[in-house]
C-alpha atoms as a PDB file:
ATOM      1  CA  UNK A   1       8.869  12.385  12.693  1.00  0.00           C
ATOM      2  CA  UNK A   2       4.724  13.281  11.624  1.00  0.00           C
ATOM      3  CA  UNK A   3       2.944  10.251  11.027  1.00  0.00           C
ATOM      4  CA  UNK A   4      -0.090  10.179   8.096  1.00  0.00           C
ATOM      5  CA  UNK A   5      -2.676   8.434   7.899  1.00  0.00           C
ATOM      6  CA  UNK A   6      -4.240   7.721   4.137  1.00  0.00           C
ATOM      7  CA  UNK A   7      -7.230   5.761   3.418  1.00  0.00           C
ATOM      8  CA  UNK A   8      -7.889   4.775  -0.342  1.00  0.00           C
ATOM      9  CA  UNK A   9      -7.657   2.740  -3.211  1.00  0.00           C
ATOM     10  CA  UNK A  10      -4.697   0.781  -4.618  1.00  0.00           C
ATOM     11  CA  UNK A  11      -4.004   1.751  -8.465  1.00  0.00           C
ATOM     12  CA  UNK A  12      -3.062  -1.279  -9.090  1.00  0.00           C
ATOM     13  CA  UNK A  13      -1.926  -4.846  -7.914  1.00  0.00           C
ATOM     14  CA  UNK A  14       1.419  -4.177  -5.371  1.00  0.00           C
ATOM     15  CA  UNK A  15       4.870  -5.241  -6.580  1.00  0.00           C
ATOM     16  CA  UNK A  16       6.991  -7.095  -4.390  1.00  0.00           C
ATOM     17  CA  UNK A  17      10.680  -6.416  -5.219  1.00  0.00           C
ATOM     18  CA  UNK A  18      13.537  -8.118  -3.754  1.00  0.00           C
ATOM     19  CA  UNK A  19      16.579  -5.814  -2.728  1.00  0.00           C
ATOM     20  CA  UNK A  20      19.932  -6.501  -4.911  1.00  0.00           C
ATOM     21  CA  UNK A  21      22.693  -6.854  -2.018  1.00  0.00           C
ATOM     22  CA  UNK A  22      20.313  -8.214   0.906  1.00  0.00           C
ATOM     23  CA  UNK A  23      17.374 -10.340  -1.290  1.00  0.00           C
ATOM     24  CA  UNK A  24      14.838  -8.922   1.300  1.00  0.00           C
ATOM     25  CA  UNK A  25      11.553  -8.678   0.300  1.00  0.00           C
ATOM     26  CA  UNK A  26       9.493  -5.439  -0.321  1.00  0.00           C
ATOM     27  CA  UNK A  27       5.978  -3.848  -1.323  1.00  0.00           C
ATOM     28  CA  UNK A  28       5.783  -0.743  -3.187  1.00  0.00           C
ATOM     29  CA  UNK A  29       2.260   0.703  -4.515  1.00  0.00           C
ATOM     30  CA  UNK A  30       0.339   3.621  -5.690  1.00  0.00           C
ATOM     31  CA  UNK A  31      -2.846   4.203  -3.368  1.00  0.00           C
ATOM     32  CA  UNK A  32      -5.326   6.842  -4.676  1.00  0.00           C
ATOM     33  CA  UNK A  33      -7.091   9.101  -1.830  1.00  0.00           C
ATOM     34  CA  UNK A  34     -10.301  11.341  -3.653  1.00  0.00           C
ATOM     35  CA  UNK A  35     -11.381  14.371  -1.637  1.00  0.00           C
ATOM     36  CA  UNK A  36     -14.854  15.654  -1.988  1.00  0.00           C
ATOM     37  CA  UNK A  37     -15.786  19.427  -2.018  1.00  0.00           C
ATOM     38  CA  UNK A  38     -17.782  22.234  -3.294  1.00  0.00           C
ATOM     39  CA  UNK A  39     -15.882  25.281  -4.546  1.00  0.00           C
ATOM     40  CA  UNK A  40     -16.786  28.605  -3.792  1.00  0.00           C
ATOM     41  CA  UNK A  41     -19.509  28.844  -6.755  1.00  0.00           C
ATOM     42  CA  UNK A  42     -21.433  25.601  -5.060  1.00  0.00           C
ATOM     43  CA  UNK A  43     -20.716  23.468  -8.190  1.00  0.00           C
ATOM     44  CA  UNK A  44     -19.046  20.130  -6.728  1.00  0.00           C
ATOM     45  CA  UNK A  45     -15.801  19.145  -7.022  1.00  0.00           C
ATOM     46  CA  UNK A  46     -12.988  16.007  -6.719  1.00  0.00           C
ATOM     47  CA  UNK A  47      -9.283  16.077  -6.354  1.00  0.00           C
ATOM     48  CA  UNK A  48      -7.209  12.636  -6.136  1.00  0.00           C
ATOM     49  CA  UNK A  49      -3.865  12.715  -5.077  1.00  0.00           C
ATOM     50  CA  UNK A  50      -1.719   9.646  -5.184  1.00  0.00           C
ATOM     51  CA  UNK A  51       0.911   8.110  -3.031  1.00  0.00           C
ATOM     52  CA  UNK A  52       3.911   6.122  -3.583  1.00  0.00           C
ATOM     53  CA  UNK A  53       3.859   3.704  -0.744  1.00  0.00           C
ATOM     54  CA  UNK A  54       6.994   1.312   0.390  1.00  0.00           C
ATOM     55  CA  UNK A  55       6.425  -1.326   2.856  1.00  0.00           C
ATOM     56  CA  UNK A  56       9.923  -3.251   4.575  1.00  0.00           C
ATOM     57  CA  UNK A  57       8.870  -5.156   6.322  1.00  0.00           C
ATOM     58  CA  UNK A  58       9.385  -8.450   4.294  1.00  0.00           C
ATOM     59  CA  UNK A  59       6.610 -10.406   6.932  1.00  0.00           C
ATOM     60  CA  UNK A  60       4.403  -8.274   6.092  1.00  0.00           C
ATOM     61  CA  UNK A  61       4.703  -7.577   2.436  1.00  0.00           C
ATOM     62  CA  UNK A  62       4.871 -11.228   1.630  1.00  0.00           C
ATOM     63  CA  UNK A  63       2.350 -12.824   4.042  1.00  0.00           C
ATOM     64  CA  UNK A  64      -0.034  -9.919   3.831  1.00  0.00           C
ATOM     65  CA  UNK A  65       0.458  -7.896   1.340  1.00  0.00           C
ATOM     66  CA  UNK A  66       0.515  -9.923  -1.683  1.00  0.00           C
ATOM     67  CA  UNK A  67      -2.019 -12.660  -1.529  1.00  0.00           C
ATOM     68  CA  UNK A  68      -4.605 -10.054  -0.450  1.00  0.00           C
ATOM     69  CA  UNK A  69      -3.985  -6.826  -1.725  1.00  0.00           C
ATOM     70  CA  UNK A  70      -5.166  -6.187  -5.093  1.00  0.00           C
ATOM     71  CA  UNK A  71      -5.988  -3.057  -7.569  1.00  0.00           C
ATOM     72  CA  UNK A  72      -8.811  -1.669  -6.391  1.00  0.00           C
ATOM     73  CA  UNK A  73      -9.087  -2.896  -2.817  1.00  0.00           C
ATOM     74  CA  UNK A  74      -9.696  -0.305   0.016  1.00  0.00           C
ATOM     75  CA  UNK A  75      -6.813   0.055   2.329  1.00  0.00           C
ATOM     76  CA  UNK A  76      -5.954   2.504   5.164  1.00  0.00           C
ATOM     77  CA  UNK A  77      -2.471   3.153   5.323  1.00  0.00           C
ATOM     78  CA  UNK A  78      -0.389   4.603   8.385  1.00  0.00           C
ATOM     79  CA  UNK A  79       3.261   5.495   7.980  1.00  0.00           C
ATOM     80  CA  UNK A  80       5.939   8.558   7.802  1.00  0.00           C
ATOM     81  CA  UNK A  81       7.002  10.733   4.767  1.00  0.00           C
ATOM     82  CA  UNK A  82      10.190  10.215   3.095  1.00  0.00           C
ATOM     83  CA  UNK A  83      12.074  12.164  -0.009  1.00  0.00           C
ATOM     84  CA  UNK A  84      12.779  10.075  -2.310  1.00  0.00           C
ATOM     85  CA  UNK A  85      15.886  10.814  -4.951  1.00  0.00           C
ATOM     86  CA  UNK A  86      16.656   9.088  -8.129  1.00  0.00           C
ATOM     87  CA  UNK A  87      18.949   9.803 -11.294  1.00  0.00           C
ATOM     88  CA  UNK A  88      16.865   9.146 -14.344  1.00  0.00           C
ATOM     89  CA  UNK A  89      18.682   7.838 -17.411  1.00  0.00           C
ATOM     90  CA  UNK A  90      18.688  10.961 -18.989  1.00  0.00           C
ATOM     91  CA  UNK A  91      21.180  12.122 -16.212  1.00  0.00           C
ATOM     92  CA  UNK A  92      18.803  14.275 -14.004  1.00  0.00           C
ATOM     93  CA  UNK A  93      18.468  13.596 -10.617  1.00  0.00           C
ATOM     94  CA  UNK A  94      14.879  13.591  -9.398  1.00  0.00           C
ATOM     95  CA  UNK A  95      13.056  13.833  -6.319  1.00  0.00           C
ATOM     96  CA  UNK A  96       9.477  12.318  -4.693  1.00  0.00           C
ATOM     97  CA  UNK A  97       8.045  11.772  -1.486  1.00  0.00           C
ATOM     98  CA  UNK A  98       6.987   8.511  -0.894  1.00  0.00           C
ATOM     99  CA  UNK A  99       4.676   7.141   2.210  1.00  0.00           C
ATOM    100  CA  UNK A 100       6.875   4.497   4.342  1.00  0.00           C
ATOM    101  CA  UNK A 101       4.354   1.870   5.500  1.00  0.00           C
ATOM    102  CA  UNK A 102       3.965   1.232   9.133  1.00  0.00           C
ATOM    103  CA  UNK A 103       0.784  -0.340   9.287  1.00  0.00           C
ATOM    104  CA  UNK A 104      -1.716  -1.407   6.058  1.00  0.00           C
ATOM    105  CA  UNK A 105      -5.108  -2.639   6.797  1.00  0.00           C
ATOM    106  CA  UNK A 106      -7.020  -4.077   3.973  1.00  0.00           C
ATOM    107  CA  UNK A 107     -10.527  -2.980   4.254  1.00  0.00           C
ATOM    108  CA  UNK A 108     -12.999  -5.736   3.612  1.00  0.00           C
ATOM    109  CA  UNK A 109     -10.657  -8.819   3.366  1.00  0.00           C
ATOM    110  CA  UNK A 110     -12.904 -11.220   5.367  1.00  0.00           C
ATOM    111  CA  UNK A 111     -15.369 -10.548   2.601  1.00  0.00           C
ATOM    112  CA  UNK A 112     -12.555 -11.434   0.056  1.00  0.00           C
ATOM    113  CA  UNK A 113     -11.509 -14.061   1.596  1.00  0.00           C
ATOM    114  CA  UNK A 114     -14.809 -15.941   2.069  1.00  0.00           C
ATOM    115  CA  UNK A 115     -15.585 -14.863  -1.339  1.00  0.00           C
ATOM    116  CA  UNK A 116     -11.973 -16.289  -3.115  1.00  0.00           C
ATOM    117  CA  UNK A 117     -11.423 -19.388  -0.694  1.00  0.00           C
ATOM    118  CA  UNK A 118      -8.659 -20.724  -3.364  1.00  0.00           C
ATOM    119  CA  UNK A 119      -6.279 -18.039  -1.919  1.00  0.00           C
ATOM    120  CA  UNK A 120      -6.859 -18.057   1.447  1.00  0.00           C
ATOM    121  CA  UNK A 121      -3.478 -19.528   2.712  1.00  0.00           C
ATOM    122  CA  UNK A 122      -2.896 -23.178   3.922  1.00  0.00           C
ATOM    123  CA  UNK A 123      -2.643 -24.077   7.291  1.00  0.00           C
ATOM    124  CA  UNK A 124       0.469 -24.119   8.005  1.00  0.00           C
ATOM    125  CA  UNK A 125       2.862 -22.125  10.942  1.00  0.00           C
ATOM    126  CA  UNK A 126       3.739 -19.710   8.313  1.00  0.00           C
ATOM    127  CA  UNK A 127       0.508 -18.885   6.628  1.00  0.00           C
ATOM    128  CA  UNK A 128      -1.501 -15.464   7.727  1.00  0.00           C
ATOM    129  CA  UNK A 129      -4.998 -15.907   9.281  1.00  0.00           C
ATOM    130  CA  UNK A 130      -7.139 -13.424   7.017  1.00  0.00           C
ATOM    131  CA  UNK A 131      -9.057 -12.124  10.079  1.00  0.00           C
ATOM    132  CA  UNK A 132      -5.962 -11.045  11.918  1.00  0.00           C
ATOM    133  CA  UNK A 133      -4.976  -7.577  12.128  1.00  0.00           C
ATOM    134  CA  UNK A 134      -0.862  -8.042  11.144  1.00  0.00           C
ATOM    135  CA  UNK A 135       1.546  -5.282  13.280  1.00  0.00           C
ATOM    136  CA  UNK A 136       4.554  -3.465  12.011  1.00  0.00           C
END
């Protein structure tokens, strides 16, 4: 399995989804990653490409993810590539590749948190600190 590493922006705020049979809690989002270049004329150029991201692991997704995550933050994502199928409701099955979160890391979220102490979590034995790098 190739692991990838993707830093950008989220496109918007994640969406935490709770599995039919199990009720497990997941993340899914859209991060944004803009490369920089000049063609071969000199005149600069951009090209975003964006990635469906998944996150399982329900600690992390509910305890991390959602009270700090939010469009536009900048996040560096590290995970493995999936194919993703689906049958659309016009009958045609469909395919995507979608990043598999191992690890998130939300740039700047001591700032955020200073800045927005009304959702910083209480202090409790369940709540996140917001300094705290969170494995998985």
């Amino acid at each position: 399995m190739q692991t990838v590493t993707v830093e950008g922006y989220l496109a918007a705020d994640p969406s935490i989804l709770t599995a039919q049979g199990s009720g497990k809690k997941r993340a899914s989002f859209r991060l944004l990653e803009t490369a920089r270049f000049r063609r071969g004329d000199g005149q600069s150029a951009e090209r975003t490409t964006g990635f469906n991201c998944v996150c399982f692991n329900e600690a992390a997704a509910e305890g991390y993810i959602a009270p700090y995550a939010r469009k536009g933050s900048r996040v560096v994502v590290t995970g493995h590539v999936e194919n993703d199928t689906w049958t659309g409701q016009d009958g045609v099955v469909r395919y995507d590749l979608r990043l598999v979160v191992e690890q998130l890391r939300i740039k700047g979220r001591r700032e955020a948190a200073e800045a927005a102490p009304e959702q910083a979590p209480e202090d409790d034995d369940n709540a996140v600190d917001p300094g705290a790098d969170i494995p998985f």
